[in-house]
N, C-alpha and C. Protein backbone atom coordinates (compact mmCIF):
# COMPACT_ATOMS: atom_id res chain seq x y z
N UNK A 1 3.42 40.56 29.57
CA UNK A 1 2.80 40.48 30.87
C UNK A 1 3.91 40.33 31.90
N UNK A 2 4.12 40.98 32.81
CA UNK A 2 4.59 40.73 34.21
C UNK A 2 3.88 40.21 35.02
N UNK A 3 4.44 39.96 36.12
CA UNK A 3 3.98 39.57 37.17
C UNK A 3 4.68 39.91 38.53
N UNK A 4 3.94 40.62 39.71
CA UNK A 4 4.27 41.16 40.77
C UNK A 4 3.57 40.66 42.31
N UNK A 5 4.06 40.87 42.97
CA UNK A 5 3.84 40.25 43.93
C UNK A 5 2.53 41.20 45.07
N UNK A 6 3.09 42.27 44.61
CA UNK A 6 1.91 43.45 45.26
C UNK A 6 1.93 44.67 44.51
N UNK A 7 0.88 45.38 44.52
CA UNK A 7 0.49 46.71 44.28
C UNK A 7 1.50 47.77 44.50
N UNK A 8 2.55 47.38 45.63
CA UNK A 8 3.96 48.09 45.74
C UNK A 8 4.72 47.99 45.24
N UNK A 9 4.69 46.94 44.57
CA UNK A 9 6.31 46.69 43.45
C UNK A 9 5.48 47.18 42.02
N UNK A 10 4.47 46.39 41.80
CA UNK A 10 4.40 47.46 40.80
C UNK A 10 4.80 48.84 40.83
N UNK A 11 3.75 49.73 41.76
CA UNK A 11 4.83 51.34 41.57
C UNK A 11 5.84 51.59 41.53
N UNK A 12 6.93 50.00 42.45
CA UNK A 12 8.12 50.45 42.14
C UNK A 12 8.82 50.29 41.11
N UNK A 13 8.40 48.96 40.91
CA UNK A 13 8.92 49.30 39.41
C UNK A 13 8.80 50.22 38.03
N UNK A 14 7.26 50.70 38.15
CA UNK A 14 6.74 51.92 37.33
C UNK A 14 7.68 53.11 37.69
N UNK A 15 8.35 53.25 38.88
CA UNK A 15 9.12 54.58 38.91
C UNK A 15 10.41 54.14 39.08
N UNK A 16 10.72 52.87 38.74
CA UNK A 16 12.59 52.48 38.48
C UNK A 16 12.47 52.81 37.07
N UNK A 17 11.70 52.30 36.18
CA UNK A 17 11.47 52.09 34.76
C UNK A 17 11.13 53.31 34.19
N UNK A 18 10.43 54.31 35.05
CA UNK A 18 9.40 55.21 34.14
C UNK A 18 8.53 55.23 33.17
N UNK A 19 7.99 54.20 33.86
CA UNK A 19 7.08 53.58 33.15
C UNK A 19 5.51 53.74 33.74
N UNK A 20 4.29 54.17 32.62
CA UNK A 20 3.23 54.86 33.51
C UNK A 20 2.34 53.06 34.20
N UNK A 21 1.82 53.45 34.89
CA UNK A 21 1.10 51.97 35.18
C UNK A 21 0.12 51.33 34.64
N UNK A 22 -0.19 50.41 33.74
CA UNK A 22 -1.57 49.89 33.37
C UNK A 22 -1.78 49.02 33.68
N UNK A 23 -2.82 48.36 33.07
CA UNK A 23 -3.80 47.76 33.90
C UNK A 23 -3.43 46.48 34.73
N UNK A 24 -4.35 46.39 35.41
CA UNK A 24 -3.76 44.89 36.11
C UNK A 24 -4.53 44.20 36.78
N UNK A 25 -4.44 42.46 36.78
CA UNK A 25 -5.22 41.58 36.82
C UNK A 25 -5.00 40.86 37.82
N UNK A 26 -5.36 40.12 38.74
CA UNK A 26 -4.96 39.12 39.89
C UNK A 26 -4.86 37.96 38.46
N UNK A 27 -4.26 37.17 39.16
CA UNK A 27 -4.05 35.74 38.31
C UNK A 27 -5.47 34.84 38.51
N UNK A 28 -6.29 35.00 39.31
CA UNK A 28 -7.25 34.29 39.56
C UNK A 28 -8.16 34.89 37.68
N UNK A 29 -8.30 36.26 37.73
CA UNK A 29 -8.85 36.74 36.83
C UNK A 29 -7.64 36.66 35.33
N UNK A 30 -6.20 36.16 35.62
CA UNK A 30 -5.75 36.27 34.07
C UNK A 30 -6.26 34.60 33.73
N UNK A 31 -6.51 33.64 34.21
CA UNK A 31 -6.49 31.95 34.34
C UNK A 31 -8.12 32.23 33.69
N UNK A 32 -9.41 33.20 34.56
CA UNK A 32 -10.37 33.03 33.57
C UNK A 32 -10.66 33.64 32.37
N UNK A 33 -9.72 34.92 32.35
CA UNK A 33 -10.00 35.38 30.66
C UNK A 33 -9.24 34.34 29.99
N UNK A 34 -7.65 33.40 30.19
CA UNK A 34 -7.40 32.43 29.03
C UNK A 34 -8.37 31.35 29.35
N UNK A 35 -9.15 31.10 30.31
CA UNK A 35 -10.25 30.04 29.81
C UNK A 35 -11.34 30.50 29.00
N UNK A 36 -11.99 31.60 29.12
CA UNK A 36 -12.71 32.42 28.09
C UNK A 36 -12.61 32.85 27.25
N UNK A 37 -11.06 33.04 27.07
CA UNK A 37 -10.37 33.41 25.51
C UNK A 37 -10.29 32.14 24.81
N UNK A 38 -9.74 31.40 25.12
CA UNK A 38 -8.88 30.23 24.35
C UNK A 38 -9.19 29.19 24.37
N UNK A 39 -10.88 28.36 25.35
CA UNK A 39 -11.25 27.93 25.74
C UNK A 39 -11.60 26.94 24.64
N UNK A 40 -12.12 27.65 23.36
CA UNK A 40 -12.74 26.80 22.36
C UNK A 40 -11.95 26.93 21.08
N UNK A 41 -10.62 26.90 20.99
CA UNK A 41 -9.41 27.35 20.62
C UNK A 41 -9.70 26.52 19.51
N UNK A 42 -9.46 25.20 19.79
CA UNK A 42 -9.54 23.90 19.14
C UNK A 42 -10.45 23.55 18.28
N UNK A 43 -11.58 24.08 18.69
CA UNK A 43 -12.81 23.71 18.04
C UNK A 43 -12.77 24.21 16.20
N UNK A 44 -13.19 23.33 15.56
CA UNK A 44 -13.40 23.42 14.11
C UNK A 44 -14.15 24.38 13.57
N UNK A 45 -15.08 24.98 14.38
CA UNK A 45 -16.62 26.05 14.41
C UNK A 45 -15.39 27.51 15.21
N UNK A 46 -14.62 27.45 15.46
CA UNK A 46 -13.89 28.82 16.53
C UNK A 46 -13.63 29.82 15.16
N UNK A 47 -14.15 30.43 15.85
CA UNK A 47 -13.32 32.26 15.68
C UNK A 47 -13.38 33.32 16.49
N UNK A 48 -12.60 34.26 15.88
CA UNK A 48 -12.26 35.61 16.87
C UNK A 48 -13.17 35.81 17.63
N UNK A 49 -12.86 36.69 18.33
CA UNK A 49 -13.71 37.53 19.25
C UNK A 49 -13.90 38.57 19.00
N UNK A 50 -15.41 39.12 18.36
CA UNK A 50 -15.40 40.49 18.59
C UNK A 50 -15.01 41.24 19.44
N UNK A 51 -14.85 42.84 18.99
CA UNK A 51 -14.55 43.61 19.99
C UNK A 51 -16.00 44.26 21.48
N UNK A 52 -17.09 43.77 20.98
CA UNK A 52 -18.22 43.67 21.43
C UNK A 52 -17.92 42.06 22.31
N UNK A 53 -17.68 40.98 21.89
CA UNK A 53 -17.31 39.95 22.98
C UNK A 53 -15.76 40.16 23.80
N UNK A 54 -15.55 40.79 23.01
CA UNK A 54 -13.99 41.01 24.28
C UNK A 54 -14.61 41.88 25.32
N UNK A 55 -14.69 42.66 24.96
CA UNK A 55 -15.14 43.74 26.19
C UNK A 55 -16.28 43.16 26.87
N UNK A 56 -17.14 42.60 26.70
CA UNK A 56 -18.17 41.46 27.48
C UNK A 56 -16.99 40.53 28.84
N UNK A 57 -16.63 40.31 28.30
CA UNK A 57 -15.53 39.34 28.89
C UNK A 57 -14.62 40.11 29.76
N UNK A 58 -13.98 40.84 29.28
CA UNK A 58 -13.57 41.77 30.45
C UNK A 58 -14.28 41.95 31.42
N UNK A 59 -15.41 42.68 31.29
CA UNK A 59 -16.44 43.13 32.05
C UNK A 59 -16.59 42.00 32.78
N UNK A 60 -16.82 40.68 32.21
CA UNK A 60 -17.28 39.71 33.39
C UNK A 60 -16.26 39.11 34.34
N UNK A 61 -15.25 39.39 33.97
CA UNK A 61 -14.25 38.67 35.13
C UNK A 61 -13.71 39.98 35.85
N UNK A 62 -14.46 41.21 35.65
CA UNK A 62 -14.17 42.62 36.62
C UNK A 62 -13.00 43.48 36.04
N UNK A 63 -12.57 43.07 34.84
CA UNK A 63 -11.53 44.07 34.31
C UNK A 63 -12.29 45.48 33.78
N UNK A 64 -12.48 46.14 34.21
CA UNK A 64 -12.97 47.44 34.15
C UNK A 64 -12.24 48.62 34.31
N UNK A 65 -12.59 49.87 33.87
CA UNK A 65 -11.45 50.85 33.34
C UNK A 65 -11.11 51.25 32.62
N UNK A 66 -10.26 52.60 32.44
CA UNK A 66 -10.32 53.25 31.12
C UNK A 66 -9.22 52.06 30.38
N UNK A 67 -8.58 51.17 31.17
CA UNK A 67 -7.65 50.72 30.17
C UNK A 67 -7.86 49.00 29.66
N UNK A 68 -8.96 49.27 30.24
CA UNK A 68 -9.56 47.75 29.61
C UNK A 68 -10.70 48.07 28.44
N UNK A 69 -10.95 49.37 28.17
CA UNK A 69 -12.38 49.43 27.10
C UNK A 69 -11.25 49.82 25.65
N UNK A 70 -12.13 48.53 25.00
CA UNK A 70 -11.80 48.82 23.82
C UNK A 70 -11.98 49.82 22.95
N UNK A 71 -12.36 50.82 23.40
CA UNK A 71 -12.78 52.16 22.13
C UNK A 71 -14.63 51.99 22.02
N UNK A 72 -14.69 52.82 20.82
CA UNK A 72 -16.04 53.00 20.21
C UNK A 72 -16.82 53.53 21.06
């Protein structure tokens, strides 16, 4: 994960690097997928996340896009 300050440095850095651009999250939205990811981390009852609950989760904190769908 990086982190950028605007939508402009990303491109710039995508065309210092040559590197194509994917996806990207405000921090407001990376803070609630690790509370939604990792949230019940601890718990004795935890496991994975389907790929049917990941993509739920995306979807709810607005990560949407061809580069947030998991397939299928």
């Amino acid at each position: 994960m990086l982190l950028f300050r605007s939508e402009q440095h990303v491109d710039r850095w995508c065309r210092q690097w040559n590197r194509p651009r994917g996806g990207m999250l405000s921090l407001t939205q990376g803070w609630k997928l690790a509370r939604l990811w990792y949230g019940d981390r601890l718990s004795p009852s935890w496991r994975g996340k389907t790929a049917e609950e990941a993509q739920a989760l995306f979807t709810e904190i607005g990560l949407v896009g061809e580069f947030w769908q998991l397939g299928g």
